[in-house]
N, C-alpha and C. Protein backbone atom coordinates (compact mmCIF):
# COMPACT_ATOMS: atom_id res chain seq x y z
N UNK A 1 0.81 -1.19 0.00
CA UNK A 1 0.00 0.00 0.00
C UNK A 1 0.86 1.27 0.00
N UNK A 2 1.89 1.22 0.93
CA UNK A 2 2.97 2.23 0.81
C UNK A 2 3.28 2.03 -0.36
N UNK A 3 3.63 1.62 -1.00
CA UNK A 3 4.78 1.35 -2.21
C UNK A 3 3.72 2.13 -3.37
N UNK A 4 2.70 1.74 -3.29
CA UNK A 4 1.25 2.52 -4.34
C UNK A 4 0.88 3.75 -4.20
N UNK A 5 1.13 4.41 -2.97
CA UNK A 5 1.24 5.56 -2.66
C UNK A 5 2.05 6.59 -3.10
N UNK A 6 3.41 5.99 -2.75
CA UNK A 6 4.94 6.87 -3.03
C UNK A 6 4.98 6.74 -5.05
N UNK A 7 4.54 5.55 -5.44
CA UNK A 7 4.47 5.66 -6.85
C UNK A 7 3.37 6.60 -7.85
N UNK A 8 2.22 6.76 -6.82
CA UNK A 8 0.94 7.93 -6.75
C UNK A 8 1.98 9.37 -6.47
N UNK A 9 2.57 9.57 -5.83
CA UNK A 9 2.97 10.62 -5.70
C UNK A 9 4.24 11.08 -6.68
N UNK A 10 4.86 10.37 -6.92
CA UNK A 10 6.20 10.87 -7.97
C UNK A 10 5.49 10.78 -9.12
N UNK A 11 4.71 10.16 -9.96
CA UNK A 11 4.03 10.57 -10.53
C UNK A 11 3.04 11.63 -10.97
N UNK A 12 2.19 12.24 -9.73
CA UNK A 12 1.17 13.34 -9.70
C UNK A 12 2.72 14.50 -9.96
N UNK A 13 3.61 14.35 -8.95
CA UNK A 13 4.45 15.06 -9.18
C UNK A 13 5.36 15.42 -10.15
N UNK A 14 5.64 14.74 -11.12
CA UNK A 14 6.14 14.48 -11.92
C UNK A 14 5.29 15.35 -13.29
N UNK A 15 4.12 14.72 -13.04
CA UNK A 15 3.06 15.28 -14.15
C UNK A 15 2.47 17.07 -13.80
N UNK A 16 2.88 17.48 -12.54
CA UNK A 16 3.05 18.96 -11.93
C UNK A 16 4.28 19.47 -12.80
N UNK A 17 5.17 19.25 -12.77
CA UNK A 17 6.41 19.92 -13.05
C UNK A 17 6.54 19.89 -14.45
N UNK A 18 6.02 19.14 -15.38
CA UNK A 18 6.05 18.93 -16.88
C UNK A 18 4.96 19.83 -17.22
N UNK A 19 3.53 20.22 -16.18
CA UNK A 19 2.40 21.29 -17.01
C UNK A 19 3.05 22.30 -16.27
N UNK A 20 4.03 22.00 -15.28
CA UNK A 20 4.39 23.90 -15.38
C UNK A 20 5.36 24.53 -15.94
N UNK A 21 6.66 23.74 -16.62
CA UNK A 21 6.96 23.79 -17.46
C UNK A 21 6.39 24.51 -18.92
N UNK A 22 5.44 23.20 -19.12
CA UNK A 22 4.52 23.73 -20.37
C UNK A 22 3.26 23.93 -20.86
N UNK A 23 3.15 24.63 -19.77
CA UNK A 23 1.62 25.50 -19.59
C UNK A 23 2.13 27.57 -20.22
N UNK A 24 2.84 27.82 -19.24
CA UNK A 24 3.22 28.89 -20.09
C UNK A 24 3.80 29.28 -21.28
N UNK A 25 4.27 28.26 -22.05
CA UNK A 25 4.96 28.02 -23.17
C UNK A 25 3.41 27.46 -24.39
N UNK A 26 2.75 26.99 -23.37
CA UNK A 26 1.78 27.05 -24.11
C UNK A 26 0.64 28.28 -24.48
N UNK A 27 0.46 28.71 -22.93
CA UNK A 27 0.04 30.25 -23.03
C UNK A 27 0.09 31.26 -23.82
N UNK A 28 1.65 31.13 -24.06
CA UNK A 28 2.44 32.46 -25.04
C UNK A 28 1.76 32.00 -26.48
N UNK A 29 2.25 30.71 -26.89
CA UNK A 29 1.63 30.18 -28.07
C UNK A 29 0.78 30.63 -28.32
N UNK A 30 -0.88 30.79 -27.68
CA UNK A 30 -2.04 30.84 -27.51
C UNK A 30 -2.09 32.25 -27.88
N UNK A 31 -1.58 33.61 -27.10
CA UNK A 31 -1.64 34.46 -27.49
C UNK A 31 -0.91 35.36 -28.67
N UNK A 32 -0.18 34.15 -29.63
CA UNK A 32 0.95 35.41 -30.56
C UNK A 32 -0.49 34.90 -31.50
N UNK A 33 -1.29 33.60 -31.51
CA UNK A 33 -1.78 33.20 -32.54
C UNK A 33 -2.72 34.04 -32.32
N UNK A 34 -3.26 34.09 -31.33
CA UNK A 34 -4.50 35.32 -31.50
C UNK A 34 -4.47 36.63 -31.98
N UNK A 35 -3.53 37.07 -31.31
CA UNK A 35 -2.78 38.34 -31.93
C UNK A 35 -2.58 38.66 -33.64
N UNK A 36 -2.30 37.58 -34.03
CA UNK A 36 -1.79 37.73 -35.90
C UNK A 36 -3.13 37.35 -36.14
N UNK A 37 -4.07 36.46 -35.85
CA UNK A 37 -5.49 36.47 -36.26
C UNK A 37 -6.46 37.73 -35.87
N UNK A 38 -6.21 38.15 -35.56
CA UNK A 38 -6.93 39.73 -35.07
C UNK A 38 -6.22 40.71 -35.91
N UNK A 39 -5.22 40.62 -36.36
CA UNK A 39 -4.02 41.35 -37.21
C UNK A 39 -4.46 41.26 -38.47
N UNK A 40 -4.43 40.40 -38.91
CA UNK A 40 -5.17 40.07 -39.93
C UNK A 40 -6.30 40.12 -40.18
N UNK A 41 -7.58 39.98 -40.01
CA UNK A 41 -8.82 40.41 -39.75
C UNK A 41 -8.84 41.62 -39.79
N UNK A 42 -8.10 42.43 -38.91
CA UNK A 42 -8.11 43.94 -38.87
C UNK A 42 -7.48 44.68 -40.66
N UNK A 43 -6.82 43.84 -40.73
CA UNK A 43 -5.96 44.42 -41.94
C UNK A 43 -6.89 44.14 -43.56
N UNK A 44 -7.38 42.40 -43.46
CA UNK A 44 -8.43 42.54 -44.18
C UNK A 44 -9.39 43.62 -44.30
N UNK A 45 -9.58 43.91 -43.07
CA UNK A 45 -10.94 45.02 -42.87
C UNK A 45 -10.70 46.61 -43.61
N UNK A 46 -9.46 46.47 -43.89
CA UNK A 46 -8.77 47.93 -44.79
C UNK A 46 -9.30 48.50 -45.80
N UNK A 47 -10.16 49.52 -46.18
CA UNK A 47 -10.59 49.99 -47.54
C UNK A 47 -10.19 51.31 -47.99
N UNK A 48 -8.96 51.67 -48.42
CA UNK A 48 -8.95 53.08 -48.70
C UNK A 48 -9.34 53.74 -49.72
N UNK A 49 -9.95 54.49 -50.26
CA UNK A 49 -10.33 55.24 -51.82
C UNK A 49 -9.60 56.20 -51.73
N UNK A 50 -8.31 56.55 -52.95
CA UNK A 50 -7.99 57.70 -53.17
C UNK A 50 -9.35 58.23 -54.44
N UNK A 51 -9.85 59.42 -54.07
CA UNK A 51 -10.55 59.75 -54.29
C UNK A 51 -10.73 61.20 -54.81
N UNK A 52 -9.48 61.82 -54.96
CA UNK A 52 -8.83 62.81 -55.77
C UNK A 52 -7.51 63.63 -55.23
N UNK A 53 -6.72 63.80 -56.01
CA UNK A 53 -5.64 63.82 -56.38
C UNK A 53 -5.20 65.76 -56.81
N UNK A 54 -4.82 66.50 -56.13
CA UNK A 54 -4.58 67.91 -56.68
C UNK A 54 -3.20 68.24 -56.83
N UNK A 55 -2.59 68.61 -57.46
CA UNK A 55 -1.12 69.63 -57.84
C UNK A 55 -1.45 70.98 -57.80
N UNK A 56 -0.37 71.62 -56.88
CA UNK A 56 -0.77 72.82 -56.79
C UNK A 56 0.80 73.63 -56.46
N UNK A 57 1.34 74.70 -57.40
CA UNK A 57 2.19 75.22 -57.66
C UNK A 57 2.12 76.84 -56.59
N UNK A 58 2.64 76.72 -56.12
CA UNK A 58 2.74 78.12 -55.40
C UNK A 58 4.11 78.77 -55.19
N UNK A 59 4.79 80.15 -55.19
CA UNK A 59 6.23 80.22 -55.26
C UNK A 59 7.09 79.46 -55.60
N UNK A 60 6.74 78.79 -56.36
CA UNK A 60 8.01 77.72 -56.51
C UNK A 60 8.31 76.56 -56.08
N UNK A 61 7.59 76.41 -54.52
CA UNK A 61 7.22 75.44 -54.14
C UNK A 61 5.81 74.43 -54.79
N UNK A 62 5.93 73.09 -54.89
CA UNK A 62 4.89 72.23 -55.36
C UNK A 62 4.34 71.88 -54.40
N UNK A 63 3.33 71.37 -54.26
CA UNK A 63 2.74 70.38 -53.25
C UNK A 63 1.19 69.38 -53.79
N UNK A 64 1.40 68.30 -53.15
CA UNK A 64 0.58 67.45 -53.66
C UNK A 64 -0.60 67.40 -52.52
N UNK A 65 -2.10 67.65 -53.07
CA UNK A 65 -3.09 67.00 -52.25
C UNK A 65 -4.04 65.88 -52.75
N UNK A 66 -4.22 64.79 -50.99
CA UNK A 66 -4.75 63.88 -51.76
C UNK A 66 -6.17 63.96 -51.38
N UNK A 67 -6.92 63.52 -51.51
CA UNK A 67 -8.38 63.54 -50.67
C UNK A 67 -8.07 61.98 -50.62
N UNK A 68 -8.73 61.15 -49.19
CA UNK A 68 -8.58 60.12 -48.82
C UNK A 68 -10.42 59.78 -48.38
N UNK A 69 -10.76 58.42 -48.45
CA UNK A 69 -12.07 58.08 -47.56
C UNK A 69 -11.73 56.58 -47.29
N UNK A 70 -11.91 56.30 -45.82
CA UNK A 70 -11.99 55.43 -45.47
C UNK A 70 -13.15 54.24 -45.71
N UNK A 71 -13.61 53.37 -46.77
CA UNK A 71 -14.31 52.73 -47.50
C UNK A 71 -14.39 51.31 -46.11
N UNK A 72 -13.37 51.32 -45.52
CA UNK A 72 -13.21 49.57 -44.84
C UNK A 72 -14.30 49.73 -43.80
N UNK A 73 -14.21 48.81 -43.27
CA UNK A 73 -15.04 48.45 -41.98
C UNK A 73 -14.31 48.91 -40.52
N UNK A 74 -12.93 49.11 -40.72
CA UNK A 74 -11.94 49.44 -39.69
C UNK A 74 -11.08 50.57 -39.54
N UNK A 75 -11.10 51.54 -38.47
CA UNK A 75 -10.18 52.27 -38.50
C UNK A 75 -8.78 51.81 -38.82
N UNK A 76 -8.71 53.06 -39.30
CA UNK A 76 -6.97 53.19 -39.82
C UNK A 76 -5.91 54.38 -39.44
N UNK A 77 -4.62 53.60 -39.85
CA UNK A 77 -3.91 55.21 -40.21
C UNK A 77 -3.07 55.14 -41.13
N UNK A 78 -3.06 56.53 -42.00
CA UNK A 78 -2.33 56.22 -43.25
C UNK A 78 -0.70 56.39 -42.52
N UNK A 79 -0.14 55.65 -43.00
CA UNK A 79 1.36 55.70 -42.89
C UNK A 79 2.33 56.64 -43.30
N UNK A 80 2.35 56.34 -45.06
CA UNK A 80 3.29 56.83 -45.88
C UNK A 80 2.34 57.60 -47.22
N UNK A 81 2.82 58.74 -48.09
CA UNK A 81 2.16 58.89 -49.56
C UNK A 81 3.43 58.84 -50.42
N UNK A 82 3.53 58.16 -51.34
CA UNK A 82 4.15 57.54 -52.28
C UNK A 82 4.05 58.75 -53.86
N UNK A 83 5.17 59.52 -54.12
CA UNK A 83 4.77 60.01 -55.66
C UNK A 83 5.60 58.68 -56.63
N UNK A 84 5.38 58.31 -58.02
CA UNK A 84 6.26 57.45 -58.60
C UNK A 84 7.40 56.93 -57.78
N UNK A 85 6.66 55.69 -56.92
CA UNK A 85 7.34 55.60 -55.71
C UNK A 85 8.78 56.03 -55.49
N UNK A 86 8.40 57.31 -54.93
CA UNK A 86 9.03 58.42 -54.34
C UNK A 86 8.42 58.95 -52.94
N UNK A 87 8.84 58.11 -51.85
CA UNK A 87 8.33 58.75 -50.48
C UNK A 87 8.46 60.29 -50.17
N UNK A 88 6.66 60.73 -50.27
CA UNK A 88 7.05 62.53 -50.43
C UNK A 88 5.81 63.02 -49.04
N UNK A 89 5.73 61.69 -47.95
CA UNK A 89 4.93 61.89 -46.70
C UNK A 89 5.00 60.44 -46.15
N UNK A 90 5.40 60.85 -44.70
CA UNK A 90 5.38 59.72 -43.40
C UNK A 90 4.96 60.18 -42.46
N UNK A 91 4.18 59.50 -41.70
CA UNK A 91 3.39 60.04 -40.29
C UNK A 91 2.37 59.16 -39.92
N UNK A 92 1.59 59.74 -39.49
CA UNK A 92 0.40 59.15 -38.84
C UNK A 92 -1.02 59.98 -39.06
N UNK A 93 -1.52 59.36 -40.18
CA UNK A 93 -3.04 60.28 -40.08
C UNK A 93 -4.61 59.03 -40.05
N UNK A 94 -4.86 59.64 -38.57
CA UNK A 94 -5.85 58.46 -38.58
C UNK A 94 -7.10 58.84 -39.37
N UNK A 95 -7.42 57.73 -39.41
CA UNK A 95 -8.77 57.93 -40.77
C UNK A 95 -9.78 56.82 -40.41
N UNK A 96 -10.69 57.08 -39.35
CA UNK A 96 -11.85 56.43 -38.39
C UNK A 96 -13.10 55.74 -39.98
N UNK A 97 -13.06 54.39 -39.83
CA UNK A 97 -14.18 54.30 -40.49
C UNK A 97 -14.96 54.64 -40.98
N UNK A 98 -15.57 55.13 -42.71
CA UNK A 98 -16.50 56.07 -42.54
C UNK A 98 -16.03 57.17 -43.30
N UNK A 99 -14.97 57.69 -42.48
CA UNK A 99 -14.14 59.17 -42.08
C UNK A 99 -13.62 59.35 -43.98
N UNK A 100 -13.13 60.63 -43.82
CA UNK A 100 -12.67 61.39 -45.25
C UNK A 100 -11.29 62.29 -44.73
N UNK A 101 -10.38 62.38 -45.23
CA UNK A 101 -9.37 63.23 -44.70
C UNK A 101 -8.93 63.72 -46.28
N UNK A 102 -8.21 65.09 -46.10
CA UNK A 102 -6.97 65.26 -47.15
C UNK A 102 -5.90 65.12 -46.78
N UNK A 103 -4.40 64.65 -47.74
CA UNK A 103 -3.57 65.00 -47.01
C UNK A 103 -2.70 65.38 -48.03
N UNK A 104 -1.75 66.05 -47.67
CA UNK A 104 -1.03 67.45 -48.05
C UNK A 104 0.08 67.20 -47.12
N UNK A 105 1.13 67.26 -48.60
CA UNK A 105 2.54 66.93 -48.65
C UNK A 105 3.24 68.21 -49.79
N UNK A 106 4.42 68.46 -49.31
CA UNK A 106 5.75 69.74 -50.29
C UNK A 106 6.38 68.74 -50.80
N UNK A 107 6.54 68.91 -52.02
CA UNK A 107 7.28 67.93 -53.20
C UNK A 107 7.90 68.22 -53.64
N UNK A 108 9.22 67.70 -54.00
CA UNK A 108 10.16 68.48 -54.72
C UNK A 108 9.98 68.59 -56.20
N UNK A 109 9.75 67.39 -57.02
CA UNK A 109 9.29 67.36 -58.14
C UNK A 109 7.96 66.92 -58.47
N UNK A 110 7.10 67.45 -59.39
CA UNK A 110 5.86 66.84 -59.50
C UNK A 110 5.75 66.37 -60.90
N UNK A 111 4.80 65.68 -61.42
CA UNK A 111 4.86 65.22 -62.36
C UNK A 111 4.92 65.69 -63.49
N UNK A 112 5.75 65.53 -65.00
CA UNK A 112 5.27 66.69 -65.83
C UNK A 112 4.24 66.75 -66.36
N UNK A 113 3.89 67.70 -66.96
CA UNK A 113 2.39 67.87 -67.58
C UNK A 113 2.23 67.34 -68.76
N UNK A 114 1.01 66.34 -68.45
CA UNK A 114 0.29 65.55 -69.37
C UNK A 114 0.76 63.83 -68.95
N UNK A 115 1.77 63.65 -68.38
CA UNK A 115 2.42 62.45 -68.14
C UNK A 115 1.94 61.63 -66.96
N UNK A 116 1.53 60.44 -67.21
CA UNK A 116 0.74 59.47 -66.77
C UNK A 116 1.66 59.35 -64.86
N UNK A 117 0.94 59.91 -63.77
CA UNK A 117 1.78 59.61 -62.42
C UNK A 117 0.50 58.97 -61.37
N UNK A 118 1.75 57.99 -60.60
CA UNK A 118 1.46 56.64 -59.42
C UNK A 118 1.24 57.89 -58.45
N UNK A 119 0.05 57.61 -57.73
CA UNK A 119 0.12 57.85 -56.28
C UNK A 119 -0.12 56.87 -55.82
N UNK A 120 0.43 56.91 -54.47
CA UNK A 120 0.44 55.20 -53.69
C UNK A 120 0.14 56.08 -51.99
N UNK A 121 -0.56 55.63 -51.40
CA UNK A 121 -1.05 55.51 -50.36
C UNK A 121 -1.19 53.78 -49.44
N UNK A 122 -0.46 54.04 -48.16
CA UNK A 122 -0.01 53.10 -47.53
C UNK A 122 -0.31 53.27 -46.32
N UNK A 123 -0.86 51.96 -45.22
CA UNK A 123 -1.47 51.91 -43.91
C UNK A 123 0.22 51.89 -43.08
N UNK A 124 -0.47 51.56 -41.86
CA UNK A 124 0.75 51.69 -41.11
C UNK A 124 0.59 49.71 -41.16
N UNK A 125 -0.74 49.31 -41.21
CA UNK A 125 -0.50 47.94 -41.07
C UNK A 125 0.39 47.31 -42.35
N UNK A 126 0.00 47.77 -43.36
CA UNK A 126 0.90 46.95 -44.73
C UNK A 126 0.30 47.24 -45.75
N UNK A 127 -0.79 47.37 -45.80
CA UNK A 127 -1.84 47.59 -47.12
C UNK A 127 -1.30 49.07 -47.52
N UNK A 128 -1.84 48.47 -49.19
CA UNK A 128 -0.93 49.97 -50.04
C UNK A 128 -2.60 50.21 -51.16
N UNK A 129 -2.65 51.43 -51.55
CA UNK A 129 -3.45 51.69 -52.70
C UNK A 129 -2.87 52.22 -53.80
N UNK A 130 -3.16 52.37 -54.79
CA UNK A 130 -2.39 53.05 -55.52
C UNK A 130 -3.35 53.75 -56.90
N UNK A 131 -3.25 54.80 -57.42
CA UNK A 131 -4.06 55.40 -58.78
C UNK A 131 -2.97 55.77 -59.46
N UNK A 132 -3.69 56.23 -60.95
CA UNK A 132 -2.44 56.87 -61.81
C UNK A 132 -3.38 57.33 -62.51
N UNK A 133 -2.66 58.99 -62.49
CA UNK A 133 -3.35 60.10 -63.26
C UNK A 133 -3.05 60.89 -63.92
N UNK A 134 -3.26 61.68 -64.63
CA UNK A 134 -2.65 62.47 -65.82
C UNK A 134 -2.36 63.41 -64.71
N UNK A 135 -1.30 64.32 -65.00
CA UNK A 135 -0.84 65.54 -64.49
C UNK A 135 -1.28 66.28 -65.58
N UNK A 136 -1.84 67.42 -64.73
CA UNK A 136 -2.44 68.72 -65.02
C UNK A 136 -1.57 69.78 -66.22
């Protein structure tokens, strides 16, 4: 009966020290996967419309405006604006579901006139949009 006991116990014990081991190792697991599935979902949920596009010449200086609308199901924020990928804006402009923003960037060069130009608009998650339009 002793002997069934002490073998009851290094065992229970045994099987303690192996889930605590790998119980938190399992934990972590549990949460990176949730995390990139919510990441994703969220990122699916992305809809941006560039939705017009202005050049506008002042002293000498250029500058590009974009009009933006958030089309997705999920807030966002735009990241980066892209001329013929040419990074010509980085930051953070949130753009709430729904929501409409412009955004307005100083360029050094703009496109020449009549010649077919990329705008690219980019989340902070990964998603990119992109149009191409005649310059003015």
């Amino acid at each position: 009966m002793l002997e069934s006991m002490l073998l009851l116990f290094i065992v229970v014990s045994l099987w303690v020290l192996v889930w605590i081991w790998f119980y938190p190792q399992y934990w972590e697991s549990y949460q990176v996967i949730e995390n990139e599935i919510l990441s994703s979902e969220l990122k699916r949920g992305e809809r941006v419309l560039i939705e017009n596009v202005l050049f506008e010449e002042s002293g000498g200086a250029s500058e590009i405006r974009v009009f933006l609308s958030n089309v997705g199901s999920v807030d966002l924020a735009v990241g980066s604006l892209y001329l013929n990928d040419t990074l010509v804006w980085s930051g953070e402009l949130k753009l709430p579901a729904g929501d409409t923003s412009w955004l307005s960037s100083t360029v050094t060069s703009v496109c020449e006139s009549g010649r077919i130009c990329r705008v690219k608009v980019c989340t902070t998650r990964g998603n990119c949009w992109e149009v191409r339009i005649r310059a003015p």
